[in-house]
Structures are given as structure tokens and as C-alpha cells.
C-alpha atoms as a PDB file:
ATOM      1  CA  UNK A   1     -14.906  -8.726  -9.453  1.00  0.00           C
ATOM      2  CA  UNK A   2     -14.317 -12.363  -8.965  1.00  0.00           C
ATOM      3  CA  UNK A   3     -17.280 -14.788 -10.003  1.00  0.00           C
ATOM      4  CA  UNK A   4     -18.774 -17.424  -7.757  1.00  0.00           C
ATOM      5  CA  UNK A   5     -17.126 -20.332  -9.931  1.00  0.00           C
ATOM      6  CA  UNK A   6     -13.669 -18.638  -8.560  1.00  0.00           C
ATOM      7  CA  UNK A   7     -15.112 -18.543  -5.220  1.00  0.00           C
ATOM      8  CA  UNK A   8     -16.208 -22.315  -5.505  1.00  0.00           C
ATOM      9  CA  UNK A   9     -12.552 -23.149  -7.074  1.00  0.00           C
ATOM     10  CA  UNK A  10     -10.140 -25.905  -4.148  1.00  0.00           C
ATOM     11  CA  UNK A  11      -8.324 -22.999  -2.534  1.00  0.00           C
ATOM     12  CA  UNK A  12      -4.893 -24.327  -3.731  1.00  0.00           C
ATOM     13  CA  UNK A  13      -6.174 -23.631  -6.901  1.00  0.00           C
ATOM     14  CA  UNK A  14      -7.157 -20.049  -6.879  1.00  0.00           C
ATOM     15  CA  UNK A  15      -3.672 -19.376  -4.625  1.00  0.00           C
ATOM     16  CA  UNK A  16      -2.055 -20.725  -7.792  1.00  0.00           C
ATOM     17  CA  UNK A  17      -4.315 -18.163 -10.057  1.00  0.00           C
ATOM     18  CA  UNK A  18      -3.686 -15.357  -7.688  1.00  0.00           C
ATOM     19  CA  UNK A  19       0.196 -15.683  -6.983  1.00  0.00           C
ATOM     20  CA  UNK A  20       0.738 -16.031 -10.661  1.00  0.00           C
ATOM     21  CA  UNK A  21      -1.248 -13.160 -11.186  1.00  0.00           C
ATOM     22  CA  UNK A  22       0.248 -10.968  -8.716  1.00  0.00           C
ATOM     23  CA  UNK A  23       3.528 -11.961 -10.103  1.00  0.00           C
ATOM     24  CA  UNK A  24       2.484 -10.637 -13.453  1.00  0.00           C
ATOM     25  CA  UNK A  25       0.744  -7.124 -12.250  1.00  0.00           C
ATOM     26  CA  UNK A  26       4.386  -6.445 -10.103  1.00  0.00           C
ATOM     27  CA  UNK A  27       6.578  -7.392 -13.149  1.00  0.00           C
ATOM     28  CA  UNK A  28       4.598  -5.965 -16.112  1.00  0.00           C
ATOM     29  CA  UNK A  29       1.875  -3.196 -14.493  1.00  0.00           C
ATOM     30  CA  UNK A  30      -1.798  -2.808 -15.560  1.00  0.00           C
ATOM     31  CA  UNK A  31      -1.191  -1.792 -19.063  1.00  0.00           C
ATOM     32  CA  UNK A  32       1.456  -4.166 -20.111  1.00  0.00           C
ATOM     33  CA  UNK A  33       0.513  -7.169 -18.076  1.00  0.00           C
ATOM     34  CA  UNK A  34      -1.680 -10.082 -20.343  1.00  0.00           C
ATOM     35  CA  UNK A  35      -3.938 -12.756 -19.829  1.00  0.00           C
ATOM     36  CA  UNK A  36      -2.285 -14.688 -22.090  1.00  0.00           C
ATOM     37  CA  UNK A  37       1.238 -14.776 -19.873  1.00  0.00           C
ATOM     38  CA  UNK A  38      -1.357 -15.206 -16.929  1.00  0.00           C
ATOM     39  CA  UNK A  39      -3.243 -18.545 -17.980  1.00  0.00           C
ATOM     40  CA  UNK A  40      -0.354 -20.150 -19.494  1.00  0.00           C
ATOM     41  CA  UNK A  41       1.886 -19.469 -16.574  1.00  0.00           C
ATOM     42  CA  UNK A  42      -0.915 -21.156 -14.754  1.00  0.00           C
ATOM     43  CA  UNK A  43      -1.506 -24.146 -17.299  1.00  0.00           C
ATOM     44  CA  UNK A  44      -4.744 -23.120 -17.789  1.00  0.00           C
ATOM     45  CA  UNK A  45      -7.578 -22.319 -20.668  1.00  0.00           C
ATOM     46  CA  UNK A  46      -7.665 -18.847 -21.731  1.00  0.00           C
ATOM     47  CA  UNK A  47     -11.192 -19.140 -21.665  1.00  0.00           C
ATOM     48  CA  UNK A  48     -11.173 -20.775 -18.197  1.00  0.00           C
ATOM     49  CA  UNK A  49      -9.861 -17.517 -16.697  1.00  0.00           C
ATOM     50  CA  UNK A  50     -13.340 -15.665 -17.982  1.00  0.00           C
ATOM     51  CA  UNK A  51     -15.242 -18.094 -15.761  1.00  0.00           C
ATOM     52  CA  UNK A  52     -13.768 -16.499 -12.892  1.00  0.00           C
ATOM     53  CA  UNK A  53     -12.953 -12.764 -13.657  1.00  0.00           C
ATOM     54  CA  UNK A  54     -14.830 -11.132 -16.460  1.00  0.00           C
ATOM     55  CA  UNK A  55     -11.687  -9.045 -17.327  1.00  0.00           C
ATOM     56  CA  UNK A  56      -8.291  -8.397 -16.958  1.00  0.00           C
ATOM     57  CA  UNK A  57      -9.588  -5.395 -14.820  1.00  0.00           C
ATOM     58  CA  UNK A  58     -11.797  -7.471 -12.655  1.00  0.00           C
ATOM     59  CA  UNK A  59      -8.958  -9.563 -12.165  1.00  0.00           C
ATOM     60  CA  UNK A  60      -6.597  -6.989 -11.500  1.00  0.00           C
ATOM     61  CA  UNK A  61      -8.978  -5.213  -9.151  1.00  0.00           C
ATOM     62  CA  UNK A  62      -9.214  -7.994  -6.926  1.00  0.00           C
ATOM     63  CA  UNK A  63      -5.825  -8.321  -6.518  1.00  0.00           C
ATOM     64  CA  UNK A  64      -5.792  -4.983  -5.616  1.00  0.00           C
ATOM     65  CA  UNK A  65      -8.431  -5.234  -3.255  1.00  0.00           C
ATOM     66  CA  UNK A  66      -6.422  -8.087  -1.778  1.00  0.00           C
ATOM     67  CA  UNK A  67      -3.319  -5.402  -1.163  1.00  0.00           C
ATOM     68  CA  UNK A  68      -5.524  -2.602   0.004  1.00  0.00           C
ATOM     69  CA  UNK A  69      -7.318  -5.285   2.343  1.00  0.00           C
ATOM     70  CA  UNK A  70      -3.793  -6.961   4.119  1.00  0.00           C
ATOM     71  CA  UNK A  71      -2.536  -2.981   4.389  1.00  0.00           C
ATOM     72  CA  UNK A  72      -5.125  -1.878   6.248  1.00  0.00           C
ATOM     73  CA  UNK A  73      -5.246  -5.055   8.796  1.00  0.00           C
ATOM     74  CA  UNK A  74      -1.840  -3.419   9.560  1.00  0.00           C
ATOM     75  CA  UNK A  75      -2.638  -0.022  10.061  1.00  0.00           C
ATOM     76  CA  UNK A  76      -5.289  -1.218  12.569  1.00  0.00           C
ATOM     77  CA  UNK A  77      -2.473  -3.210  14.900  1.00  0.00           C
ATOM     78  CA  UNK A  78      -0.308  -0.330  14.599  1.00  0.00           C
ATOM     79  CA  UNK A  79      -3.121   1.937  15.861  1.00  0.00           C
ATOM     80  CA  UNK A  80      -3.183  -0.011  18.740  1.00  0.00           C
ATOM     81  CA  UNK A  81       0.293   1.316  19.900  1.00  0.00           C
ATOM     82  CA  UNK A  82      -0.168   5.198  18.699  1.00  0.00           C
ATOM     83  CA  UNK A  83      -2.228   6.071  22.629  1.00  0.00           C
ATOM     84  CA  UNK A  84       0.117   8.303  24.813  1.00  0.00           C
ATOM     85  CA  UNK A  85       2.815   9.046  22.012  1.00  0.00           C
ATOM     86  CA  UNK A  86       3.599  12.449  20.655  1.00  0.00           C
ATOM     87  CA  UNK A  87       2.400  13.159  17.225  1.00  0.00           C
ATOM     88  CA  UNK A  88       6.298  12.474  15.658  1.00  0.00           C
ATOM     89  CA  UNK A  89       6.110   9.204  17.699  1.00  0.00           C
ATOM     90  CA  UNK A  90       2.945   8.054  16.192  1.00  0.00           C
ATOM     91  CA  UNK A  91       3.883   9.413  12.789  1.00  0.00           C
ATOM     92  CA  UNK A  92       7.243   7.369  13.273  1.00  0.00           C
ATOM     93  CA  UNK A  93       5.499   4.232  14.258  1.00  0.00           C
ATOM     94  CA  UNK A  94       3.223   4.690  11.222  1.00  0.00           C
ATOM     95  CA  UNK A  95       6.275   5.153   8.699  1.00  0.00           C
ATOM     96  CA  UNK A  96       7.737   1.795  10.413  1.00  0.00           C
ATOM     97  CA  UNK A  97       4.303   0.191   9.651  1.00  0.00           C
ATOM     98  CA  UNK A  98       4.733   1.633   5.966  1.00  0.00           C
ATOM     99  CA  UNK A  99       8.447   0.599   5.442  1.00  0.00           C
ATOM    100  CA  UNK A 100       7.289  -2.909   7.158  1.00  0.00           C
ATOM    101  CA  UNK A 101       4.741  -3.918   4.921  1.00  0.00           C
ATOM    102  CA  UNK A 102       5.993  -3.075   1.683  1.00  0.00           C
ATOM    103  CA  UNK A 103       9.491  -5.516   2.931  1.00  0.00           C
ATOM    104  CA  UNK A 104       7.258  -8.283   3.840  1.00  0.00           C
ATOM    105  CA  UNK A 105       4.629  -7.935   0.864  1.00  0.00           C
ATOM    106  CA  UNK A 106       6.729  -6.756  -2.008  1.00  0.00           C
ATOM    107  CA  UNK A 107       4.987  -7.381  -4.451  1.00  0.00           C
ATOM    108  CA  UNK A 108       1.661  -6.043  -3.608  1.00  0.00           C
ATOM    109  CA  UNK A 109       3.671  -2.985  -2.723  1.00  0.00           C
ATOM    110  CA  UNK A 110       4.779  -2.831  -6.120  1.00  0.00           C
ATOM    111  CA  UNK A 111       1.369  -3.209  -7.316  1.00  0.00           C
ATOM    112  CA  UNK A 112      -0.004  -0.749  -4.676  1.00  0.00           C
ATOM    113  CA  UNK A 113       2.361   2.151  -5.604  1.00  0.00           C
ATOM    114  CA  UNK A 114       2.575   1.902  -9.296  1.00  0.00           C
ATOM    115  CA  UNK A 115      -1.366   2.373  -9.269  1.00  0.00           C
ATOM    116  CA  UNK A 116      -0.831   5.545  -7.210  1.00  0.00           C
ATOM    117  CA  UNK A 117       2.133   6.763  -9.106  1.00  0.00           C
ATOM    118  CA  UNK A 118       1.516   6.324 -12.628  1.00  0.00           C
ATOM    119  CA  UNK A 119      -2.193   6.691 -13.597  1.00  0.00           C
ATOM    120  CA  UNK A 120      -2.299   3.640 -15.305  1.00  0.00           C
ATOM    121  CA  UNK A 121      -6.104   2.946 -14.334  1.00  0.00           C
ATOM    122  CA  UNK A 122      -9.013   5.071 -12.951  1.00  0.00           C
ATOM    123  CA  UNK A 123      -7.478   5.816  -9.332  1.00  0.00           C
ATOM    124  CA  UNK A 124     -11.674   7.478  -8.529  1.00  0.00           C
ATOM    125  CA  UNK A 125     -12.441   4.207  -7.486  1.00  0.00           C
ATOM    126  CA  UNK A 126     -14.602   3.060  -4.297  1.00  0.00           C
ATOM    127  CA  UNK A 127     -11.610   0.518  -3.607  1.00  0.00           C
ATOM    128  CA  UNK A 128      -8.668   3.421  -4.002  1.00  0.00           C
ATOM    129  CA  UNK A 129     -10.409   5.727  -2.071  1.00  0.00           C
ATOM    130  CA  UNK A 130     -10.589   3.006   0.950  1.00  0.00           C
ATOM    131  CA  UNK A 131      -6.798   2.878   1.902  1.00  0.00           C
ATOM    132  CA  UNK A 132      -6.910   7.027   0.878  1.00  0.00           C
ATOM    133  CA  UNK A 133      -9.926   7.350   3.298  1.00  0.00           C
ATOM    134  CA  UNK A 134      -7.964   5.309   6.102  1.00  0.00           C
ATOM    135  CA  UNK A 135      -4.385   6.538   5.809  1.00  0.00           C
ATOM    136  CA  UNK A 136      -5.062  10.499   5.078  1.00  0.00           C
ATOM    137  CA  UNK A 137      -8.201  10.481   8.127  1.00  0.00           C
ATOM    138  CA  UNK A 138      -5.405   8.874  10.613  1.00  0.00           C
ATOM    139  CA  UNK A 139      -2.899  10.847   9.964  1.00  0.00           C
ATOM    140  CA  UNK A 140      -5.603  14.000  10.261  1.00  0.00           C
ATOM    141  CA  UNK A 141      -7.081  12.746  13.700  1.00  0.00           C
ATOM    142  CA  UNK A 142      -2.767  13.122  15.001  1.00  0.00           C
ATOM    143  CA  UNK A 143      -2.377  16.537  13.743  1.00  0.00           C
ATOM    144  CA  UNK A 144      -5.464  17.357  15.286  1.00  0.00           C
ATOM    145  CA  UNK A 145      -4.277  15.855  18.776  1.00  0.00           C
ATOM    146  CA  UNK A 146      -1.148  17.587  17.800  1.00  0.00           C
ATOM    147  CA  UNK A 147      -2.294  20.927  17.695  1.00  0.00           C
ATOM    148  CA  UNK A 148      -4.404  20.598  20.788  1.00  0.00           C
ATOM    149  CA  UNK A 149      -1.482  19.473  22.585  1.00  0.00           C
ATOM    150  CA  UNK A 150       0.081  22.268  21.286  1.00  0.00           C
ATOM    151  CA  UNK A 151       2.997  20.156  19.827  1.00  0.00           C
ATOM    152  CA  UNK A 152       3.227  22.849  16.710  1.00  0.00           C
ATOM    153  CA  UNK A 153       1.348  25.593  15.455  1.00  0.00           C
ATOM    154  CA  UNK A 154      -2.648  26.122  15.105  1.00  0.00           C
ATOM    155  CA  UNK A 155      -1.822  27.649  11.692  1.00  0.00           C
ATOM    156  CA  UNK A 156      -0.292  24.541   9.939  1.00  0.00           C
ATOM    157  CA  UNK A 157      -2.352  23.235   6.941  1.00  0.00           C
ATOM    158  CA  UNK A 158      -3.404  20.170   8.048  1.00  0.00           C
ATOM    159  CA  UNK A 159      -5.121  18.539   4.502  1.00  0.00           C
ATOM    160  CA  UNK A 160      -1.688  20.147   2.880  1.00  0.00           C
ATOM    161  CA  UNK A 161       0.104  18.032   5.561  1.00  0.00           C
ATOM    162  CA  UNK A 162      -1.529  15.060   5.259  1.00  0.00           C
ATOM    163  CA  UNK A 163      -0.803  15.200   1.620  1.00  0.00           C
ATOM    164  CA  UNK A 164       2.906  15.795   2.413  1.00  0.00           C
ATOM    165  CA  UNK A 165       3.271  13.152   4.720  1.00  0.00           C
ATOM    166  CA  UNK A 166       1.363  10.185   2.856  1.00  0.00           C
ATOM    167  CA  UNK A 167       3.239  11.274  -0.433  1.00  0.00           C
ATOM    168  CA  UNK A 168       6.293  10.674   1.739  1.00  0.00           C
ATOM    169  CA  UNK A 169       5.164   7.392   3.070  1.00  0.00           C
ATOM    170  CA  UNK A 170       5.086   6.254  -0.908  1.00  0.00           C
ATOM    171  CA  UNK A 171       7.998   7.307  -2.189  1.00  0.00           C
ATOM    172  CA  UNK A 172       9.736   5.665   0.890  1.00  0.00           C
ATOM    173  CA  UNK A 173       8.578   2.666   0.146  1.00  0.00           C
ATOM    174  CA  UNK A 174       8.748   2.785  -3.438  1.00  0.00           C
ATOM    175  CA  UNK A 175      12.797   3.671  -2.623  1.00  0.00           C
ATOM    176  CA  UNK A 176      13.377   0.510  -0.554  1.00  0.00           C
ATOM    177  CA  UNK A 177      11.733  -1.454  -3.167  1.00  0.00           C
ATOM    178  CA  UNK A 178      14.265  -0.235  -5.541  1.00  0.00           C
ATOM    179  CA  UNK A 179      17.019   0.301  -3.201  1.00  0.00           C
ATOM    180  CA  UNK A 180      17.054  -3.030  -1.460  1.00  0.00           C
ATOM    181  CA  UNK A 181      14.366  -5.126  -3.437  1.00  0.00           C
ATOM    182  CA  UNK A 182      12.306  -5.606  -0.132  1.00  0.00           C
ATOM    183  CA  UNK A 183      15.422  -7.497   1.249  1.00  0.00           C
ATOM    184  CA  UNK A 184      15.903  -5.183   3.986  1.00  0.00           C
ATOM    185  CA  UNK A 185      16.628  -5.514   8.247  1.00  0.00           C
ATOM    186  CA  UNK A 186      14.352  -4.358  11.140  1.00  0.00           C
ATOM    187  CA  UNK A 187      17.438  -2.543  11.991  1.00  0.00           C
ATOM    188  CA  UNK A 188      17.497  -0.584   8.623  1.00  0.00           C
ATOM    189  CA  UNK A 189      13.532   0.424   8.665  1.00  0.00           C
ATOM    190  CA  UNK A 190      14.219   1.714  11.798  1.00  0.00           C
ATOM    191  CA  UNK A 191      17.035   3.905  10.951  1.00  0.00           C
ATOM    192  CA  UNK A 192      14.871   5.040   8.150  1.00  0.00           C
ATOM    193  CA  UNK A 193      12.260   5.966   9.708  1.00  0.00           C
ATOM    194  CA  UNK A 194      14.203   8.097  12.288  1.00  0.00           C
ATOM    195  CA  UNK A 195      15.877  10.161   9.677  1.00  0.00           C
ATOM    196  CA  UNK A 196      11.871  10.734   8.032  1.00  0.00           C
ATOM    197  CA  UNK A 197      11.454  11.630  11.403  1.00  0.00           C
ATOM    198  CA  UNK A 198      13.726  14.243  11.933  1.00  0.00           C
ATOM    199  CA  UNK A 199      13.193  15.711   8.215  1.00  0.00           C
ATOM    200  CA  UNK A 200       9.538  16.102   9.077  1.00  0.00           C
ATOM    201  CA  UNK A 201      10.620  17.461  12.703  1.00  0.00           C
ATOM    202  CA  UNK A 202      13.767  19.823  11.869  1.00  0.00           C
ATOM    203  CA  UNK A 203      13.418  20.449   8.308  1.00  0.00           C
ATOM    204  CA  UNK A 204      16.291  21.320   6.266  1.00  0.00           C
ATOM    205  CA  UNK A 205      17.303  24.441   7.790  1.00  0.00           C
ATOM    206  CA  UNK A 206      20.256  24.595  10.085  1.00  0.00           C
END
């Protein structure tokens, strides 16, 4: 990860290392993304950028980290507000969170989902299992409540359902990033999220 020289950088400095990078990692991905576009973007010495990340991975992990970190301060105030809803409530107010963050932190979003989507680096990772861990054991805990409520069946498969319902929650947002290029209205997320909300309710039978 990041080395104590980047740590001890003026913090307009290592915002100006960081947005540059993140622009890179949204454009380009992991793979095709370079140091070299990174550090002269930035004005910098290639070998300068080895003071403070000891590869592009490092580097790229930390930004990462950064998106996993900002997602999950927003699924804790949205947990706030799920007490006393039914389980399509909280499961809409969840997929509003979803839509929300990848509108107001594009880019990260971009970064976020083509990690999950594409296998382009070792996804068994401590720091990919931590948003994993969060999302899937939330969504869990509601079906749970759901069932003892007796809001659907005892049968349902509830890890199958999780699965179904995060996968959902990343394709959405990968859509709106390519439908609307994160450009899109309060109004619109929450349209979206009601028709989610009535495919997961209704299904597609008449």
C-alpha cells in the first residue's frame, strides 16, 4: 500500500496524485492503465511515484480501498433509515443508496465495478471481500427479518438471493454509468429503483 513518504506528502499534493490516478484506473482499467500516463499527467518523476507506492498494484489498491472505504460510509447512513420498513422498502432504500453513489462518485464506480465484472486482478482479496462481507451480510440480516415477518416464504434461498440481488445492484449501476454517464436526477434514481422494486416483488409473470 501507500508508503509513509506519501503519507508525509502536503495533502494538495497527494489529491493531485490520487485524482490523476483515479482518472487513469476509470478511463484505461487495471491492465491497460500505466505509470507512465500517471506521473507525467502529474508532472512528476517516474521514479518519484516508487517512493510512495511500490507498484502500480499498490497504487491501484489504494485507490480502491479509497472506493470501498467512501461506499461503505454510505451504506452505514442508509442503515440508519432501514428500522420499521418492510424488507422491499429497505431493499428499495438500499438500491437508491446504490444508484446514489455511483451518480455522485463516478468514477470510483467505474473503478469499483470493472474490478467485480471483469477479473482483471485477484478479486480473493482482504479489501474485496470487505464491501462483499458488508453488502451480501445486510442484505442477509433483511431476508432473515423478512421471513420471520413472514413477508415471503421460509423456503426461499437466501445466499442464492443475496447473490441475485447484489448482482442486480451492479449491473444497475454499471447501466446508469453507461446510460446517463452519472449525469442523472434524484427524480430518475427514484423511478429506477421502483421499477427494481417491483421486478424483485412481482416478477415477470402476469
Amino acid at each position: 500500500m501507500q508508503t509513509k513518504t506519501f503519507e508525509n506528502l502536503p495533502d494538495k499534493k497527494k489529491k493531485m496524485i490520487i485524482d490523476i490516478a483515479i482518472d487513469e484506473f476509470s478511463e484505461h482499467g487495471y491492465k491497460n492503465a500505466t505509470i507512465n500516463n500517471i506521473v507525467k499527467r502529474a508532472n512528476i518523476a517516474k521514479g518519484s511515484i516508487y517512493q510512495y507506492f511500490e507498484s502500480k498494484e499498490d497504487l491501484f489498491m489504494y485507490i480502491l480501498e479509497l472506493s470501498i472505504s467512501k461506499k461503505l460510509k454510505y451504506m452505514k447512513q442508509v442503515q440508519l433509515n432501514l428500522a420499521g420498513l418492510s424488507f422491499f422498502d429497505q431493499i428499495r432504500e438500499l438500491c437508491v443508496l446504490d444508484i446514489k453513489f455511483s451518480r455522485d462518485n463516478p468514477k470510483l464506480e467505474k473503478i469499483f465495478i470493472k474490478v467485480l465484472l471483469s477479473g482483471e486482478i485477484l478479486l480473493k482479496t482482504e479489501i474485496m471481500e470487505k464491501i462483499s462481507f458488508a453488502s451480501e451480510n445486510l442484505i442477509k440480516a433483511l431476508l432473515k427479518e423478512g421471513i420471520q415477518k413472514r413477508e415471503f416464504r421460509e423456503e426461499i434461498d437466501i445466499d442464492l438471493s443475496v447473490f441475485a440481488i447484489n448482482s442486480l445492484f451492479i449491473n444497475l449501476s454499471n447501466k446508469i454509468l453507461q446510460d446517463f454517464n452519472g449525469d442523472v436526477s434524484d427524480e430518475q434514481i427514484m423511478f429506477m429503483a421502483d421499477k427494481l422494486l417491483d421486478l424483485l416483488k412481482n416478477g415477470l409473470s402476469n
